[in-house]
N, C-alpha and C. Protein backbone atom coordinates (compact mmCIF):
# COMPACT_ATOMS: atom_id res chain seq x y z
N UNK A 1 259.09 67.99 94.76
CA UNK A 1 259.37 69.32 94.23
C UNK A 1 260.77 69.71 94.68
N UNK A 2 261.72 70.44 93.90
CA UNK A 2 262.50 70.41 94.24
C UNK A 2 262.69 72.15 94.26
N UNK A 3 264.12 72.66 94.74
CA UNK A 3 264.01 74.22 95.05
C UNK A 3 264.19 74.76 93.61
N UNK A 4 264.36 74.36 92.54
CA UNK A 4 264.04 75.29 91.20
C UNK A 4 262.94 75.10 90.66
N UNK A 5 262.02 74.04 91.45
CA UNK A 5 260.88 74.17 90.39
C UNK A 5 259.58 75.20 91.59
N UNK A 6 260.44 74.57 92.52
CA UNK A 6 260.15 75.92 93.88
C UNK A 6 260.08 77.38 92.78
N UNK A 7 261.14 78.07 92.76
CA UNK A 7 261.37 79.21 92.16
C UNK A 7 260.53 79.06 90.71
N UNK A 8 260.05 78.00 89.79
CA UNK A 8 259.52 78.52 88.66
C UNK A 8 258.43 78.56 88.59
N UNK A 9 257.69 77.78 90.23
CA UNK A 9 256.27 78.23 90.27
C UNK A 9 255.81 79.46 90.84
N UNK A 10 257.24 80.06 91.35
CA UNK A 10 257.30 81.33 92.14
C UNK A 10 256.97 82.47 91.29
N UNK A 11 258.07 82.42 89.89
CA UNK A 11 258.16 82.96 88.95
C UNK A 11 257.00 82.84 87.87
N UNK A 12 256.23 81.59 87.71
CA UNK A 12 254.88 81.46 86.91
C UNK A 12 253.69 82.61 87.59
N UNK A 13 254.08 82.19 89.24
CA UNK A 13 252.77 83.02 89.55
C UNK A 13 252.60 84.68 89.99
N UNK A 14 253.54 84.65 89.79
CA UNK A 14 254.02 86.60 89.76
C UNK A 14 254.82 87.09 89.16
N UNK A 15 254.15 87.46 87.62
CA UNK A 15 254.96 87.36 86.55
C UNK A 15 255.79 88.73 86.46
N UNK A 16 255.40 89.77 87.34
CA UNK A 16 256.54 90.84 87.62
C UNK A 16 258.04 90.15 87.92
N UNK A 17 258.20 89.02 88.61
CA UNK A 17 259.02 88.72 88.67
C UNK A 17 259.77 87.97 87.76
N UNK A 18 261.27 88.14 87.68
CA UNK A 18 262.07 87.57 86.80
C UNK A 18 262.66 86.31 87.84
N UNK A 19 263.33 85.13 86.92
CA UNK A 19 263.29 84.05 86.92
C UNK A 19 264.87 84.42 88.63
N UNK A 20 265.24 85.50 87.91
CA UNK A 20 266.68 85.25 89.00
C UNK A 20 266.08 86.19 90.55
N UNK A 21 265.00 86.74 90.45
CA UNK A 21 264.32 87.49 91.51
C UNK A 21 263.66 86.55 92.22
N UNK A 22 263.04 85.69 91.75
CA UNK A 22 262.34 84.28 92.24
C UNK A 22 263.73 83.56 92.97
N UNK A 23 264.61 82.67 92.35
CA UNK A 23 265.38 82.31 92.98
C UNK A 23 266.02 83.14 94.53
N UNK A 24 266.49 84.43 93.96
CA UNK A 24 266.60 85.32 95.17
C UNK A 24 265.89 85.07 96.38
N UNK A 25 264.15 85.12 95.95
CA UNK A 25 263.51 85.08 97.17
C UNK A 25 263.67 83.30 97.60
N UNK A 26 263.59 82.77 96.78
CA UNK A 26 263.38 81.58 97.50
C UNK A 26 265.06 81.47 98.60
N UNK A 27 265.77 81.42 98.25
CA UNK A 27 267.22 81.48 98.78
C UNK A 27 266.87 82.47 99.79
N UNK A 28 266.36 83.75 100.06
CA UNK A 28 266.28 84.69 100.92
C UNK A 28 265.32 83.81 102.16
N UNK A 29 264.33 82.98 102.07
CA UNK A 29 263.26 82.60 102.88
C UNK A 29 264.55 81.41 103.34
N UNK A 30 264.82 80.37 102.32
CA UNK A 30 265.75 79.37 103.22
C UNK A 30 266.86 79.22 103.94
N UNK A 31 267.15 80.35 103.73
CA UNK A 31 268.64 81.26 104.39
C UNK A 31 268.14 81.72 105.69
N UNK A 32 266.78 82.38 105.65
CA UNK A 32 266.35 82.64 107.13
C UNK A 32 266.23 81.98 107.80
N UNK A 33 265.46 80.88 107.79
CA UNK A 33 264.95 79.39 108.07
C UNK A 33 266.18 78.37 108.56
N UNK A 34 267.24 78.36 107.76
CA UNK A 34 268.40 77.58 108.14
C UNK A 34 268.97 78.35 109.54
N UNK A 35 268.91 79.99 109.22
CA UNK A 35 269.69 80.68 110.54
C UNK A 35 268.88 80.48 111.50
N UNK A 36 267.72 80.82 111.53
CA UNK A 36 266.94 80.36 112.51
C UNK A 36 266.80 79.18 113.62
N UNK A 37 267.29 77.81 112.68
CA UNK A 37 266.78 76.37 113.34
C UNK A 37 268.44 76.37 113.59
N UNK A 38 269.43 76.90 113.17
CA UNK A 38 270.37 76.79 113.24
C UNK A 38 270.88 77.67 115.11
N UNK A 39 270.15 78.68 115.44
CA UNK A 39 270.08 79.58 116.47
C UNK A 39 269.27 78.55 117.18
N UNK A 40 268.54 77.54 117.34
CA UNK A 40 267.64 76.80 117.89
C UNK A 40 266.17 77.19 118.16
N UNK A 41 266.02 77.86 117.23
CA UNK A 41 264.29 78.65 117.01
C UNK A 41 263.57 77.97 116.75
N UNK A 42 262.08 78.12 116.81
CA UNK A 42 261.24 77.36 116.41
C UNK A 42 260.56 77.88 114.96
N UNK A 43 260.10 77.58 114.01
CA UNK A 43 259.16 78.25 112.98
C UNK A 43 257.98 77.69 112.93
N UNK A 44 256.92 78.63 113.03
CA UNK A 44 255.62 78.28 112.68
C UNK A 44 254.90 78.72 111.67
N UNK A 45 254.49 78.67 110.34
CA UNK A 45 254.01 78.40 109.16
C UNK A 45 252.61 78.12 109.59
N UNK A 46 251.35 79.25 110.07
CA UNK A 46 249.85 79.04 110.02
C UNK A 46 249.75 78.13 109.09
N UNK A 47 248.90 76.70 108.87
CA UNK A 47 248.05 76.47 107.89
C UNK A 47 249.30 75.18 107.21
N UNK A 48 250.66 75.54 107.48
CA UNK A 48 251.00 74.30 106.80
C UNK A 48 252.31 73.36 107.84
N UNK A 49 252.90 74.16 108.77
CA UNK A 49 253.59 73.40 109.97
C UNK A 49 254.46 74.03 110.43
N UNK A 50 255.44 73.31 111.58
CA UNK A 50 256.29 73.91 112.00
C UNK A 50 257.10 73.52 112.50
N UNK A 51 258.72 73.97 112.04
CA UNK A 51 260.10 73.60 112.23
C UNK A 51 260.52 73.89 113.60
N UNK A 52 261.16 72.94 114.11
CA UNK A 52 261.61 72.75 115.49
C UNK A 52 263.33 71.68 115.41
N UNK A 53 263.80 71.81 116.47
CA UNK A 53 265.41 71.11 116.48
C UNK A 53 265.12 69.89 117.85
N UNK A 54 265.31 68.87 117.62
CA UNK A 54 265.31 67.87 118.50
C UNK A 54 266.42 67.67 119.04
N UNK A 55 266.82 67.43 120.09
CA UNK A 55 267.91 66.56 121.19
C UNK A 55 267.51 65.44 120.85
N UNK A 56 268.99 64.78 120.14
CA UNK A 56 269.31 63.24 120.14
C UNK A 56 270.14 62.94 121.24
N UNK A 57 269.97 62.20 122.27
CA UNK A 57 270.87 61.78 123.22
C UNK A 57 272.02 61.01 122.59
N UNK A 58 273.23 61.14 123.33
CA UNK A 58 274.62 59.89 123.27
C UNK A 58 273.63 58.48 123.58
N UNK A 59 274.45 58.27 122.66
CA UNK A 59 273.83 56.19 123.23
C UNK A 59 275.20 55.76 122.49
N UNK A 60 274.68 54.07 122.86
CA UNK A 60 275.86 53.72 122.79
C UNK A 60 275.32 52.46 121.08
N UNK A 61 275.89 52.19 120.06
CA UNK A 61 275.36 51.90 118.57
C UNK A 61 276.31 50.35 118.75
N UNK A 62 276.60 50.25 117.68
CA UNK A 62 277.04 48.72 116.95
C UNK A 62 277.56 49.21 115.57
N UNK A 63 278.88 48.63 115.22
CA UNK A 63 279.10 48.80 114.09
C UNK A 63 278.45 47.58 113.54
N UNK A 64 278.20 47.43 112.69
CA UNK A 64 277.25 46.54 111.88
C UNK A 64 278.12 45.29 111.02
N UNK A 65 279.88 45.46 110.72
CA UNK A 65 280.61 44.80 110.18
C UNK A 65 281.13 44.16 111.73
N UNK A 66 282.12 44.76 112.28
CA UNK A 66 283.04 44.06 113.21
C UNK A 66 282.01 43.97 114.93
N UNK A 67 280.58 44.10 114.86
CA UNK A 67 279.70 43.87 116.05
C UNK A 67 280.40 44.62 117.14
N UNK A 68 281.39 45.95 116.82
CA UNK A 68 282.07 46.61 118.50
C UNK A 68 281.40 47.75 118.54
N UNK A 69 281.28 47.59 119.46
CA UNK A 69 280.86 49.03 120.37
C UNK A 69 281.46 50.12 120.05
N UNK A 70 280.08 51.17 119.65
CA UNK A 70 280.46 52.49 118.80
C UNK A 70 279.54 53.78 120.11
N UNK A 71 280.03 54.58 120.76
CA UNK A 71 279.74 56.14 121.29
C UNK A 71 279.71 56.57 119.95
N UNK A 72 278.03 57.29 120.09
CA UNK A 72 277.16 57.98 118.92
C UNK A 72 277.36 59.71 119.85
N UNK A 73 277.55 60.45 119.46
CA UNK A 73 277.58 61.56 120.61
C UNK A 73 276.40 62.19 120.45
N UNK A 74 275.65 63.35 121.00
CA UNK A 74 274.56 63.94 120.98
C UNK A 74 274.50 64.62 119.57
N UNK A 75 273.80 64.52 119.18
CA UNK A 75 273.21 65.21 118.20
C UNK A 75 271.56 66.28 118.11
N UNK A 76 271.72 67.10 116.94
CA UNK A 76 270.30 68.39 117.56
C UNK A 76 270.34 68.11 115.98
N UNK A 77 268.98 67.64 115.58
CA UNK A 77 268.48 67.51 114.43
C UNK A 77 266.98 68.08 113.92
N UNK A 78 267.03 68.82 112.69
CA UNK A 78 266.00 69.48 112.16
C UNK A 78 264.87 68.73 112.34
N UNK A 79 263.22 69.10 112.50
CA UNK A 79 262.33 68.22 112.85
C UNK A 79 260.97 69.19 112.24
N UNK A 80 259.75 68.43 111.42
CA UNK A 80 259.21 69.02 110.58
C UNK A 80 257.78 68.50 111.58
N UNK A 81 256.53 69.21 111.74
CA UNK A 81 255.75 68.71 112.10
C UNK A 81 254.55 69.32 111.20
N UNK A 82 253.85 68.46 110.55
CA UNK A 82 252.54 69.28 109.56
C UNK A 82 251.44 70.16 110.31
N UNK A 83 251.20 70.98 109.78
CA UNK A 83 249.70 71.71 110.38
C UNK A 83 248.70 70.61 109.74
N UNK A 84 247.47 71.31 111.00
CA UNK A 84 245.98 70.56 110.54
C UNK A 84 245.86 70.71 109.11
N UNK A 85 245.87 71.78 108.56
CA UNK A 85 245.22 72.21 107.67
C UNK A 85 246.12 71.29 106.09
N UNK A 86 247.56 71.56 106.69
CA UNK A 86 248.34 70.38 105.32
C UNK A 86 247.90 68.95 105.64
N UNK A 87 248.08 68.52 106.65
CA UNK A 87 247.65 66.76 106.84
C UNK A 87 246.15 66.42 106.57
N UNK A 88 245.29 67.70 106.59
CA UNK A 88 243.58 67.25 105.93
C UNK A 88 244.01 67.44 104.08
N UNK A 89 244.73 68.17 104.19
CA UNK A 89 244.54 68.22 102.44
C UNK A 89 245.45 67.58 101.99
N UNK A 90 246.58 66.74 102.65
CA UNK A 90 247.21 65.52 101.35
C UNK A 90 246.54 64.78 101.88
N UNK A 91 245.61 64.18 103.31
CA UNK A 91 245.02 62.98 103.56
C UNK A 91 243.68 62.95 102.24
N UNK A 92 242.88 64.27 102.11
CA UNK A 92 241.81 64.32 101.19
C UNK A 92 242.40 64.34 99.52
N UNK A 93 243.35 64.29 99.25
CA UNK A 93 243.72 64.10 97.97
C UNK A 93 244.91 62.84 97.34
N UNK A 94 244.39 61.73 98.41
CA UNK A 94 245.07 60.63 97.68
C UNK A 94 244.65 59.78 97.02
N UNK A 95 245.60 59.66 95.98
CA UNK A 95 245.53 59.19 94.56
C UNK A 95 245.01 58.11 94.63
N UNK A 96 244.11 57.60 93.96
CA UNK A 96 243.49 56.11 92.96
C UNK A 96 241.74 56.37 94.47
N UNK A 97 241.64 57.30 94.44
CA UNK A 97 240.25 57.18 95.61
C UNK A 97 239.86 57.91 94.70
């Protein structure tokens, strides 16, 4: 799914809303969400999961063409973890069972 079909199921299911009010909100929720993990917050979403920022340590890599030694520096990367309640319901609805 991608973020406009995000907004047209937004817009299918609350038909007060217009197609550019939908977008609005969806942009309004991921705008929070980005400032948030971006401030190093955590988000928790009852029922479907919750966004957290990981510490990647410096290590030391390989360039993969010339085999020399590459310093990777620390990095803090977005990190998604499912709720119970999403991992029982895509585990109970997979396809060809």
């Amino acid at each position: 799914m991608t973020r406009s079909d995000l907004v047209e199921a937004l817009a299918e299911k609350f038909p007060q809303l217009t197609q550019r009010d939908a977008d609005m909100a969806v942009k309004a929720i991921l705008d929070a969400m980005s400032e948030s993990l971006i401030k190093g917050h955590r988000i928790e979403i009852r029922g479907f999961g919750s966004f957290s920022v990981n510490r990647r340590p410096p290590r030391l890599g390989r360039n993969p063409r010339s085999g020399e030694s590459v310093a990777i520096p620390e990095k803090r990367v977005p990190h998604f973890k499912p709720g119970k309640g999403l991992r029982e319901a895509v585990d109970a609805k997979m396809p060809g069972q």
